[in-house]
PDB file of N, CA and C in Angstrom:
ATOM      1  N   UNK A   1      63.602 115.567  73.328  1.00  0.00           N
ATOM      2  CA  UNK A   1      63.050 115.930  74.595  1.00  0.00           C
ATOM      3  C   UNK A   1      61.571 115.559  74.565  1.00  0.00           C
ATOM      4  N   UNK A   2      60.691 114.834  75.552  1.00  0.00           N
ATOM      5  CA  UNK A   2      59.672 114.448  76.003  1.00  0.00           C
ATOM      6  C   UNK A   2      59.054 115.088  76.968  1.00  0.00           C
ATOM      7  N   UNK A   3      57.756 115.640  77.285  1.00  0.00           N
ATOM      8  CA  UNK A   3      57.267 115.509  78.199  1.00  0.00           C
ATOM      9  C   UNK A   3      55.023 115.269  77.779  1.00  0.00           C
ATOM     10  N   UNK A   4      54.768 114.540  79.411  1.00  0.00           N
ATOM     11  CA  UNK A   4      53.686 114.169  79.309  1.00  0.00           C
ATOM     12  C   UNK A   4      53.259 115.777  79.657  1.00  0.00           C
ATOM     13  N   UNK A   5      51.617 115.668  79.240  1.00  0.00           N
ATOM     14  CA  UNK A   5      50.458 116.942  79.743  1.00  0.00           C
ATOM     15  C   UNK A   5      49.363 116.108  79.300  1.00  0.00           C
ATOM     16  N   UNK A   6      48.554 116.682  80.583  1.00  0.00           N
ATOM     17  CA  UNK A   6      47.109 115.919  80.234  1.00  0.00           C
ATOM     18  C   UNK A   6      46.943 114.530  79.720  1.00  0.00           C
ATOM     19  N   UNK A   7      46.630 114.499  78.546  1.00  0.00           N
ATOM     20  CA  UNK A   7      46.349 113.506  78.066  1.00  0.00           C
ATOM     21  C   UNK A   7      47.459 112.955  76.284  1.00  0.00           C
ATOM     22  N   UNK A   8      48.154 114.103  76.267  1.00  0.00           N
ATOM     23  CA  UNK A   8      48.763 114.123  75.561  1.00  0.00           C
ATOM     24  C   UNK A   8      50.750 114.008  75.786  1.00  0.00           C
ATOM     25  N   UNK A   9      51.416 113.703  74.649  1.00  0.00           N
ATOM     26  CA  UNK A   9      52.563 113.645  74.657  1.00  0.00           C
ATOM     27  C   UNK A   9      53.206 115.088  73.669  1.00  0.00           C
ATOM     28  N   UNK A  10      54.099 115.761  74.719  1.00  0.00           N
ATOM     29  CA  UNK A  10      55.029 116.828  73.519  1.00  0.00           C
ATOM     30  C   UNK A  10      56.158 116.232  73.716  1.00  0.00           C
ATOM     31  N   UNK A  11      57.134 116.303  72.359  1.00  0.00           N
ATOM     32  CA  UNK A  11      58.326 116.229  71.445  1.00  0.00           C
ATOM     33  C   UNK A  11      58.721 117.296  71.079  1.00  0.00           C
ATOM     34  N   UNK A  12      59.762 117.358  71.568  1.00  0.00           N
ATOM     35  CA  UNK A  12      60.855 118.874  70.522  1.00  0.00           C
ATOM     36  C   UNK A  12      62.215 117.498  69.894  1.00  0.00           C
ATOM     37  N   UNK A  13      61.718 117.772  68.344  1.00  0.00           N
ATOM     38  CA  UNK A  13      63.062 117.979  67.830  1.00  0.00           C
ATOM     39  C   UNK A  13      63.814 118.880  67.294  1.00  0.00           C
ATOM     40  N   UNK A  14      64.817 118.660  67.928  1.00  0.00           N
ATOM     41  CA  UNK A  14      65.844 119.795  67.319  1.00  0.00           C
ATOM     42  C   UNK A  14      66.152 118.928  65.769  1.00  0.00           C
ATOM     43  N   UNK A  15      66.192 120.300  64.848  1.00  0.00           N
ATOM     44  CA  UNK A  15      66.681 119.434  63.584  1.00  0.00           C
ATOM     45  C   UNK A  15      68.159 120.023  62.890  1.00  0.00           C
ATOM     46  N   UNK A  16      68.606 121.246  63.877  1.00  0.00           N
ATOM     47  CA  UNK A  16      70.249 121.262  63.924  1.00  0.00           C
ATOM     48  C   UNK A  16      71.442 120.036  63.344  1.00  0.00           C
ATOM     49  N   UNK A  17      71.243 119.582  64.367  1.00  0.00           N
ATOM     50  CA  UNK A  17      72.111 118.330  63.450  1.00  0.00           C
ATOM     51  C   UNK A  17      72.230 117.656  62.744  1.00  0.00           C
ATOM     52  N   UNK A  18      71.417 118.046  61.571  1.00  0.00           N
ATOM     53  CA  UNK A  18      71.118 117.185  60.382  1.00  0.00           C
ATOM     54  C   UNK A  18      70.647 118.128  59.297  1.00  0.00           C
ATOM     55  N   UNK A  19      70.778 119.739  59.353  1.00  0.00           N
ATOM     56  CA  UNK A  19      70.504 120.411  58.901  1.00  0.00           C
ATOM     57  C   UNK A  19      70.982 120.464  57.847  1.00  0.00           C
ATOM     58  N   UNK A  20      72.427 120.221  56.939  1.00  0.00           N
ATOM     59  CA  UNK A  20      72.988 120.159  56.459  1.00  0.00           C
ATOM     60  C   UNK A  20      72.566 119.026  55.327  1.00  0.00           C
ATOM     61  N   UNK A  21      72.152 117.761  56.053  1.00  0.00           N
ATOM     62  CA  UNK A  21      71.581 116.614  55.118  1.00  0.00           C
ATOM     63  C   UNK A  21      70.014 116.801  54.931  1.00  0.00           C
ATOM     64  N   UNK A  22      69.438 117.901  55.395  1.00  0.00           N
ATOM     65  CA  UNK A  22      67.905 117.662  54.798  1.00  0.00           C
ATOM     66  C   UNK A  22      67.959 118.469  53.790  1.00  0.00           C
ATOM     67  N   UNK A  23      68.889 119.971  54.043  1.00  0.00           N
ATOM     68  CA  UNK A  23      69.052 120.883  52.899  1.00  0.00           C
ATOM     69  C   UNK A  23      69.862 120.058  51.176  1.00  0.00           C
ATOM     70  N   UNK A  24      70.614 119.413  51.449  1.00  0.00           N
ATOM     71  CA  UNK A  24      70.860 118.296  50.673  1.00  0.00           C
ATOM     72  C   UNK A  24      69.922 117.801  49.995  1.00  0.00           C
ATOM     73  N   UNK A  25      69.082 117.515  50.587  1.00  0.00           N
ATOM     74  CA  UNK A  25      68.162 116.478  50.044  1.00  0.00           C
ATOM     75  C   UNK A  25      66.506 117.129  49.409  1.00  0.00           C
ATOM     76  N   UNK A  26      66.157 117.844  49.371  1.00  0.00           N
ATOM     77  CA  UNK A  26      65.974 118.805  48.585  1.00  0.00           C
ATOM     78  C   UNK A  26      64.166 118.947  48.908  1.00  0.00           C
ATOM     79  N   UNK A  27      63.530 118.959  47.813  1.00  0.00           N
ATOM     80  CA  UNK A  27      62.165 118.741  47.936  1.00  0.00           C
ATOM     81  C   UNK A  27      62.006 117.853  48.763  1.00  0.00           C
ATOM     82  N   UNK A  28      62.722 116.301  48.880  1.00  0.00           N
ATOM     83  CA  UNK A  28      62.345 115.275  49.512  1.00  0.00           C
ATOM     84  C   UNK A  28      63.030 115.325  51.705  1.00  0.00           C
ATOM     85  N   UNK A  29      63.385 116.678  51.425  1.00  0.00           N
ATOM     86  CA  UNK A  29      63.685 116.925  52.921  1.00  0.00           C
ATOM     87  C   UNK A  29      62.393 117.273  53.835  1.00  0.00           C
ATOM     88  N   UNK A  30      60.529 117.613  53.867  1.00  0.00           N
ATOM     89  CA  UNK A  30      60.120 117.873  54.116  1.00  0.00           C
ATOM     90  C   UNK A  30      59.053 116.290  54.599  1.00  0.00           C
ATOM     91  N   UNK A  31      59.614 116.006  53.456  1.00  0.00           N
ATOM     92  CA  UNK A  31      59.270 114.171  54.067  1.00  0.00           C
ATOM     93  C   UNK A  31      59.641 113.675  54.615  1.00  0.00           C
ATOM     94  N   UNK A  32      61.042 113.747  55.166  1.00  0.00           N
ATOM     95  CA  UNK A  32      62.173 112.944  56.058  1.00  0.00           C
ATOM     96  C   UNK A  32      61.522 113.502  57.062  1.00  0.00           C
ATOM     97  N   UNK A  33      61.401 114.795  57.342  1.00  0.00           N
ATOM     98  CA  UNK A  33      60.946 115.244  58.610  1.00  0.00           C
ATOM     99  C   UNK A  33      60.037 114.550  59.416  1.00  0.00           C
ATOM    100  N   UNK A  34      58.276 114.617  58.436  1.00  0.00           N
ATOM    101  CA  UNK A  34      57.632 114.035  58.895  1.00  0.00           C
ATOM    102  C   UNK A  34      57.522 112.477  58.761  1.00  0.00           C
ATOM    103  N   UNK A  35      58.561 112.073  58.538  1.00  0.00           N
ATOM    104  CA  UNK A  35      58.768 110.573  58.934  1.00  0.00           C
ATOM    105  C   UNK A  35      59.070 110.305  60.033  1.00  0.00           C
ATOM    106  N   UNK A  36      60.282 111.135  60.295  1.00  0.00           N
ATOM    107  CA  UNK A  36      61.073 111.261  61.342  1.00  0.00           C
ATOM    108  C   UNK A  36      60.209 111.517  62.717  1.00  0.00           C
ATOM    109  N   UNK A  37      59.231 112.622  62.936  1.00  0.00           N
ATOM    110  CA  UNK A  37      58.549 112.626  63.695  1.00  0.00           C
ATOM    111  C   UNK A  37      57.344 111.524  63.827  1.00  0.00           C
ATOM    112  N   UNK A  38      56.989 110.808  62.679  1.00  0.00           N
ATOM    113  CA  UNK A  38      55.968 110.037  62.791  1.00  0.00           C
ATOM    114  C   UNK A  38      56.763 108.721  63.587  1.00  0.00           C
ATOM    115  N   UNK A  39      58.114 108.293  63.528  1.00  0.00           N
ATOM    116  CA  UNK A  39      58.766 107.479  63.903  1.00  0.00           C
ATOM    117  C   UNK A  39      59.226 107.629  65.476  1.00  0.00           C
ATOM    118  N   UNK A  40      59.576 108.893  65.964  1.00  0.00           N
ATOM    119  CA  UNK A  40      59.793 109.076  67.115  1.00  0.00           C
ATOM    120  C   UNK A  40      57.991 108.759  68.272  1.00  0.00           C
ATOM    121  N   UNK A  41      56.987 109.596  67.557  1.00  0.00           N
ATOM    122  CA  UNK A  41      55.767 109.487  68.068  1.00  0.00           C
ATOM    123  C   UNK A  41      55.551 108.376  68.221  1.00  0.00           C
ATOM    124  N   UNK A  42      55.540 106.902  67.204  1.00  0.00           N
ATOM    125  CA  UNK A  42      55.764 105.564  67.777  1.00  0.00           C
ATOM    126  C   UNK A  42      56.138 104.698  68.965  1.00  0.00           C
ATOM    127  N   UNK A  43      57.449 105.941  68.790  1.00  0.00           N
ATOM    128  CA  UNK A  43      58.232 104.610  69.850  1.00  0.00           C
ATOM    129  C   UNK A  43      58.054 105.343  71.320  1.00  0.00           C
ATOM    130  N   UNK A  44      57.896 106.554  71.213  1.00  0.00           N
ATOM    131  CA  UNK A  44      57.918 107.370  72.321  1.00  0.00           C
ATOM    132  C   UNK A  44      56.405 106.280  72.439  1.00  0.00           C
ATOM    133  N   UNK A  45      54.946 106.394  72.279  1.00  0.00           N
ATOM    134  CA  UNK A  45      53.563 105.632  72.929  1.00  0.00           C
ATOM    135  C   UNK A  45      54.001 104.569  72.852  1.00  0.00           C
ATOM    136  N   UNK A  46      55.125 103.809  72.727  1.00  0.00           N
ATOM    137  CA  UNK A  46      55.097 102.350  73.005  1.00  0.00           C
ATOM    138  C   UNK A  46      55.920 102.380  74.106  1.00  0.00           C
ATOM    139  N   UNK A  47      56.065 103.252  74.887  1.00  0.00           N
ATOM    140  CA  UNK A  47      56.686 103.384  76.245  1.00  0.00           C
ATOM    141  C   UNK A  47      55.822 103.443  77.086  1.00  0.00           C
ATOM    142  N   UNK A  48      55.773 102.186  77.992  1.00  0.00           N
ATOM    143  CA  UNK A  48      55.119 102.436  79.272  1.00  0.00           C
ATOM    144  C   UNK A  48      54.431 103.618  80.062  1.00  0.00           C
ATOM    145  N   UNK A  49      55.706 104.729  80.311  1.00  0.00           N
ATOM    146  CA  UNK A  49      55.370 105.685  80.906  1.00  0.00           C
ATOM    147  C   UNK A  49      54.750 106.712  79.986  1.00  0.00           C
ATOM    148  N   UNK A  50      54.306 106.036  78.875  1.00  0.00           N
ATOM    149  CA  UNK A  50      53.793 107.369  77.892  1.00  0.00           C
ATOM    150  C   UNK A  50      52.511 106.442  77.238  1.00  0.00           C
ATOM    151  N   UNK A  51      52.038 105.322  77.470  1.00  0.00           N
ATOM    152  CA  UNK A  51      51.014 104.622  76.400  1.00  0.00           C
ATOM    153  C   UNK A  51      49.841 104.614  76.982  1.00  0.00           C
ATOM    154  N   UNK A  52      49.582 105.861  78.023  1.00  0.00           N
ATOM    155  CA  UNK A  52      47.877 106.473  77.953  1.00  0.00           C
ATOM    156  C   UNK A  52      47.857 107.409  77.740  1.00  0.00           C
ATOM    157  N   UNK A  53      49.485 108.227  76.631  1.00  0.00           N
ATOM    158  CA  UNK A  53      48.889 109.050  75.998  1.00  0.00           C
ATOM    159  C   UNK A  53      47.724 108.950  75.170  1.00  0.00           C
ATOM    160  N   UNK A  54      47.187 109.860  74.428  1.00  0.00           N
ATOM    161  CA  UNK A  54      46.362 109.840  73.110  1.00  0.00           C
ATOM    162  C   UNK A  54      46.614 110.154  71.902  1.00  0.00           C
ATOM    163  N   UNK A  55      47.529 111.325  72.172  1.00  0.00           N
ATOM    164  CA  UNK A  55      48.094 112.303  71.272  1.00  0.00           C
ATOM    165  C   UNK A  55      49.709 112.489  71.309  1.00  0.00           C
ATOM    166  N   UNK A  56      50.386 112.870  70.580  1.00  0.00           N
ATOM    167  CA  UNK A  56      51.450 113.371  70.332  1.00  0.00           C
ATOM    168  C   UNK A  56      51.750 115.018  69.271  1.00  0.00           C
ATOM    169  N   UNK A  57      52.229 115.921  69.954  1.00  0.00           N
ATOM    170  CA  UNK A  57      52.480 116.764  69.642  1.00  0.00           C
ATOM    171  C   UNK A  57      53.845 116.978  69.254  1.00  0.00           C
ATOM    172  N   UNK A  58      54.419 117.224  68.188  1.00  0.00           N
ATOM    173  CA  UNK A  58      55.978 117.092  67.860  1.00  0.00           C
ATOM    174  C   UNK A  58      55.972 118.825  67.033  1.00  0.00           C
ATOM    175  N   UNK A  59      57.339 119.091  67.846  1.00  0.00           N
ATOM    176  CA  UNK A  59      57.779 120.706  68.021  1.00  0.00           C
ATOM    177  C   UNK A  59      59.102 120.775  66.982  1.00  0.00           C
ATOM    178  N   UNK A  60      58.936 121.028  66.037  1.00  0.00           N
ATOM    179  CA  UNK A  60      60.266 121.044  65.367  1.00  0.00           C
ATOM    180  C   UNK A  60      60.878 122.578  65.037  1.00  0.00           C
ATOM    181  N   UNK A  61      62.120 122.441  65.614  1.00  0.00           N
ATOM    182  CA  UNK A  61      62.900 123.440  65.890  1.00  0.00           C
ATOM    183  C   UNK A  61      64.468 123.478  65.381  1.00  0.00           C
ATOM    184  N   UNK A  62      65.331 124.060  65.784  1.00  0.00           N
ATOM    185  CA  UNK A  62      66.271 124.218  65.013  1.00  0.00           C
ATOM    186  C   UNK A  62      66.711 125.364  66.612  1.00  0.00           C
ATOM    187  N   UNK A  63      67.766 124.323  67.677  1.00  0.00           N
ATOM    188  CA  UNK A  63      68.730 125.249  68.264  1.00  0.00           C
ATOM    189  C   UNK A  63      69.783 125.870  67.927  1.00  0.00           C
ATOM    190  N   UNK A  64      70.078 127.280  68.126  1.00  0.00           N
ATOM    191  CA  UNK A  64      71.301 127.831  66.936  1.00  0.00           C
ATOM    192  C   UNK A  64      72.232 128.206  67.877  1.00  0.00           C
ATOM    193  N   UNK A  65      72.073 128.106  69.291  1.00  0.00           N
ATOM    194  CA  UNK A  65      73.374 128.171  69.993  1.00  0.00           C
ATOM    195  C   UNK A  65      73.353 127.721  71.442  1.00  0.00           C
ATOM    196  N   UNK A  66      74.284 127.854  72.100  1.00  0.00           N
ATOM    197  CA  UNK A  66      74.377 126.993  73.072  1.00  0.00           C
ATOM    198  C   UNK A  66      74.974 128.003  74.413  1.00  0.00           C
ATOM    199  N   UNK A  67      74.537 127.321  75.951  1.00  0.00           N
ATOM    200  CA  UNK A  67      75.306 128.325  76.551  1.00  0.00           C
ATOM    201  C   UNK A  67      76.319 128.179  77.231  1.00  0.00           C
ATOM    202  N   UNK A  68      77.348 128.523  78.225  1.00  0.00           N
ATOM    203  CA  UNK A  68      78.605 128.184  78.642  1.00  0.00           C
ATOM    204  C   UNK A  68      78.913 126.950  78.525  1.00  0.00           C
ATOM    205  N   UNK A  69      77.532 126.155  79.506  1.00  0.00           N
ATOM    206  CA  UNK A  69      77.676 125.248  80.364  1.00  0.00           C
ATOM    207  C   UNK A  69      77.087 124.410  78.808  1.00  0.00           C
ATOM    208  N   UNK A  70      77.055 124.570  77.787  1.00  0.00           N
ATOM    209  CA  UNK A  70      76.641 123.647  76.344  1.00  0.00           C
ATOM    210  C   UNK A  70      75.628 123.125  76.540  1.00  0.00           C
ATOM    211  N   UNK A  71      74.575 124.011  77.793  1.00  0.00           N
ATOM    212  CA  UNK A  71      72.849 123.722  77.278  1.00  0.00           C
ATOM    213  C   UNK A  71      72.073 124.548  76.056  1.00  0.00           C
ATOM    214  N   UNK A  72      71.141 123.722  75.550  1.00  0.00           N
ATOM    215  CA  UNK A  72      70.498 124.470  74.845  1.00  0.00           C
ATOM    216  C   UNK A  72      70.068 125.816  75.147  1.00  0.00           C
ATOM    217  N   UNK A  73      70.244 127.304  74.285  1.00  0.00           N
ATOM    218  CA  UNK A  73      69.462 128.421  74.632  1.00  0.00           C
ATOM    219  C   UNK A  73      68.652 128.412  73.565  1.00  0.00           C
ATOM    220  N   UNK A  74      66.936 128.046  73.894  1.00  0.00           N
ATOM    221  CA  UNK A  74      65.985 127.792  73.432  1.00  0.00           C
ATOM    222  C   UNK A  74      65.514 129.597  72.958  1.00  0.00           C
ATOM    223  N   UNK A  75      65.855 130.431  73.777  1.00  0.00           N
ATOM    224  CA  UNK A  75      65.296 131.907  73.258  1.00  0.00           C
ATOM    225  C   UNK A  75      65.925 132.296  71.528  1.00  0.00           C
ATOM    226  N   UNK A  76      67.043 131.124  71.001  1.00  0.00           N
ATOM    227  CA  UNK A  76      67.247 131.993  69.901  1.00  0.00           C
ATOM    228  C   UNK A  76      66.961 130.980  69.276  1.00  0.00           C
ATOM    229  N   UNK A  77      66.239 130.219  69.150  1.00  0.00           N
ATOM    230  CA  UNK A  77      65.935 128.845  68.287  1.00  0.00           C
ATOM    231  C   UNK A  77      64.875 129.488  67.405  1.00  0.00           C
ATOM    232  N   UNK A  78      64.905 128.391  66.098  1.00  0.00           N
ATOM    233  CA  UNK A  78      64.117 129.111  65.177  1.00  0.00           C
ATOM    234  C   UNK A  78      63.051 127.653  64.776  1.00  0.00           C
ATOM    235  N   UNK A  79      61.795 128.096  64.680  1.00  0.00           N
ATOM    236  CA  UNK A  79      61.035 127.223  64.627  1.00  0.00           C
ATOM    237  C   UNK A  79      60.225 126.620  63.491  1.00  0.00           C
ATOM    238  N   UNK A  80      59.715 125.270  63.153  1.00  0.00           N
ATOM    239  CA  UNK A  80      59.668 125.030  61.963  1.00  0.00           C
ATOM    240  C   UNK A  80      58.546 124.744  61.576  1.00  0.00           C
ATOM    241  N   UNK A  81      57.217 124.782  63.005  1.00  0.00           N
ATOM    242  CA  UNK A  81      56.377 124.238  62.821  1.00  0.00           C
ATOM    243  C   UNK A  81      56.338 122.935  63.919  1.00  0.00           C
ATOM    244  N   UNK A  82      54.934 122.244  63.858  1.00  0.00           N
ATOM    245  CA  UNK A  82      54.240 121.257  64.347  1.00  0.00           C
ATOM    246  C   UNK A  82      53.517 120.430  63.782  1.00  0.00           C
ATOM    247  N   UNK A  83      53.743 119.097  64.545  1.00  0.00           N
ATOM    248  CA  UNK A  83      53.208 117.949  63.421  1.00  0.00           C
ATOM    249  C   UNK A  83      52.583 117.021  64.664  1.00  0.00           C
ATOM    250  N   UNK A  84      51.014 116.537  64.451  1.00  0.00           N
ATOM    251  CA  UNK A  84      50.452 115.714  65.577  1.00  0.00           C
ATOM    252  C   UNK A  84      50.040 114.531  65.157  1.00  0.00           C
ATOM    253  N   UNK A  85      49.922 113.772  65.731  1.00  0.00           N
ATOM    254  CA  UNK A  85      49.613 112.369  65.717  1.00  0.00           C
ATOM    255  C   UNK A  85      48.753 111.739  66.983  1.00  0.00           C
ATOM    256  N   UNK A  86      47.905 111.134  66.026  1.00  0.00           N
ATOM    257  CA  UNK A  86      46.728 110.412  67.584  1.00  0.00           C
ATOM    258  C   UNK A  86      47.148 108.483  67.471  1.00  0.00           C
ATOM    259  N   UNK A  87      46.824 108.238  68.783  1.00  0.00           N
ATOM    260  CA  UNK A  87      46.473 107.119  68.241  1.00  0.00           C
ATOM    261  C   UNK A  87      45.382 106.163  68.269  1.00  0.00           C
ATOM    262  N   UNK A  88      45.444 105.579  67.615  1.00  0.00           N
ATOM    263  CA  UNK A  88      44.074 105.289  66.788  1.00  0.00           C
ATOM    264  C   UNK A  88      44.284 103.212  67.083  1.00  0.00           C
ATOM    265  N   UNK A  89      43.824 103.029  67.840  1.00  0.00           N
ATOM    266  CA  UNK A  89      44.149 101.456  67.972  1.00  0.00           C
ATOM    267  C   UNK A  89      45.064 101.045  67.960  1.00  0.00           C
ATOM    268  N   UNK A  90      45.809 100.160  66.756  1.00  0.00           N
ATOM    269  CA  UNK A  90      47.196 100.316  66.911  1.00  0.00           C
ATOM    270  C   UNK A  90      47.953 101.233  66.443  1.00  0.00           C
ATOM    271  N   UNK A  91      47.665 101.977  65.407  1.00  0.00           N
ATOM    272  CA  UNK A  91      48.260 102.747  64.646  1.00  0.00           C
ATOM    273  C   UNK A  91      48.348 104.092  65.125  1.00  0.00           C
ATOM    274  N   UNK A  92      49.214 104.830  65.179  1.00  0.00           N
ATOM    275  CA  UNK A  92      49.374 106.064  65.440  1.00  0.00           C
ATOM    276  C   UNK A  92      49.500 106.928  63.640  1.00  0.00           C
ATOM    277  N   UNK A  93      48.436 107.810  63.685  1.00  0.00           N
ATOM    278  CA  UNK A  93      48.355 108.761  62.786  1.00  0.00           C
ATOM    279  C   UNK A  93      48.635 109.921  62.633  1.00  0.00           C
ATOM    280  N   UNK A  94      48.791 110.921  61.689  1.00  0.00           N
ATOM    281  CA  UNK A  94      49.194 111.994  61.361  1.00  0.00           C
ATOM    282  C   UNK A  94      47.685 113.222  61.635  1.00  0.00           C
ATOM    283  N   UNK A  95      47.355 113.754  62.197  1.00  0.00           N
ATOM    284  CA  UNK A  95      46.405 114.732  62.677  1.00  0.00           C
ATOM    285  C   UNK A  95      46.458 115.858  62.113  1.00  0.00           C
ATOM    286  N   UNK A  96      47.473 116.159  61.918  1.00  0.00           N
ATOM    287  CA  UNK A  96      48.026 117.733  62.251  1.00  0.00           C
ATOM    288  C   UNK A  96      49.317 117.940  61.369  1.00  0.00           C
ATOM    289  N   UNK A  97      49.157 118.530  60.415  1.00  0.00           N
ATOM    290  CA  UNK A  97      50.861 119.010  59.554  1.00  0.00           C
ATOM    291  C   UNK A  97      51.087 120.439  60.003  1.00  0.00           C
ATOM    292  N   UNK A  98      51.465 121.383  60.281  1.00  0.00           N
ATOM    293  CA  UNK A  98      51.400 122.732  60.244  1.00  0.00           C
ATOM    294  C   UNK A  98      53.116 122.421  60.033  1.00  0.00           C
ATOM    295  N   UNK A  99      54.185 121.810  59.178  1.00  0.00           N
ATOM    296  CA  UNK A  99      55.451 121.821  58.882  1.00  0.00           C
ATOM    297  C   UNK A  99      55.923 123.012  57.864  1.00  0.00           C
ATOM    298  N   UNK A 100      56.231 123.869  58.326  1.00  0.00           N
ATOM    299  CA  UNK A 100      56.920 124.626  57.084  1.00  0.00           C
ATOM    300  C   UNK A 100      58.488 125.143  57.084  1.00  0.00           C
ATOM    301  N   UNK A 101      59.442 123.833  57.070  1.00  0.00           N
ATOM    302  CA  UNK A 101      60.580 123.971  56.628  1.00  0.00           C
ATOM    303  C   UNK A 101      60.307 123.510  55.436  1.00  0.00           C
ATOM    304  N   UNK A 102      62.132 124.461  54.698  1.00  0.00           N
ATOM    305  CA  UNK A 102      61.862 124.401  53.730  1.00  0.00           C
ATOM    306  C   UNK A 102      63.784 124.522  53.301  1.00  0.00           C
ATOM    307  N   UNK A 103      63.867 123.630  52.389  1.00  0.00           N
ATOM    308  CA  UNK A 103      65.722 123.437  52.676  1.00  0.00           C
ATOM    309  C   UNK A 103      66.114 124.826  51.836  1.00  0.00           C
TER     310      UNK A 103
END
């Protein structure tokens, strides 16, 4: 999920569906993450409707259930932290770790 503010870009990933393979993967699951978000923050500012962002804000979460209609219910989600990224000419960088999952 995307949305613009101000001058910046927010990201929620849900990391539900893969929960299973980061816990797997052990110490080295806290790196996948922030790859993972450093990779989405990429491609998301190389989108037109998003490349006067500046910033990227990425929300990592974990939805744990769903409602009738199989939308997300965000009130029981459990959260993992935030990870930001600016960009910087061409490169988009890491700003901000506040990540604390932990498999």
């Amino acid at each position: 999920m995307a949305a613009a503010k101000d001058t910046h870009l927010i990201l929620v990933l849900d990391l539900k569906p893969n929960l299973g393979d980061l816990r797997k993967s052990g110490a080295e699951a806290s790196d996948l993450v922030r790859a993972t978000a450093a990779s989405y923050a990429k491609d998301y500012l190389a989108q037109p409707e998003f490349s006067s962002s500046l910033k990227v804000v990425v929300y990592l979460i974990s939805v744990e259930s769903m409602d009738e209609y199989n939308r997300a219910k965000f009130d029981g989600m459990k959260r993992y932290g935030t990870i930001a990224f600016e960009k910087k000419g061409d490169e988009v960088v890491l700003t901000e770790d506040k990540l604390s999952f932990t498999p």
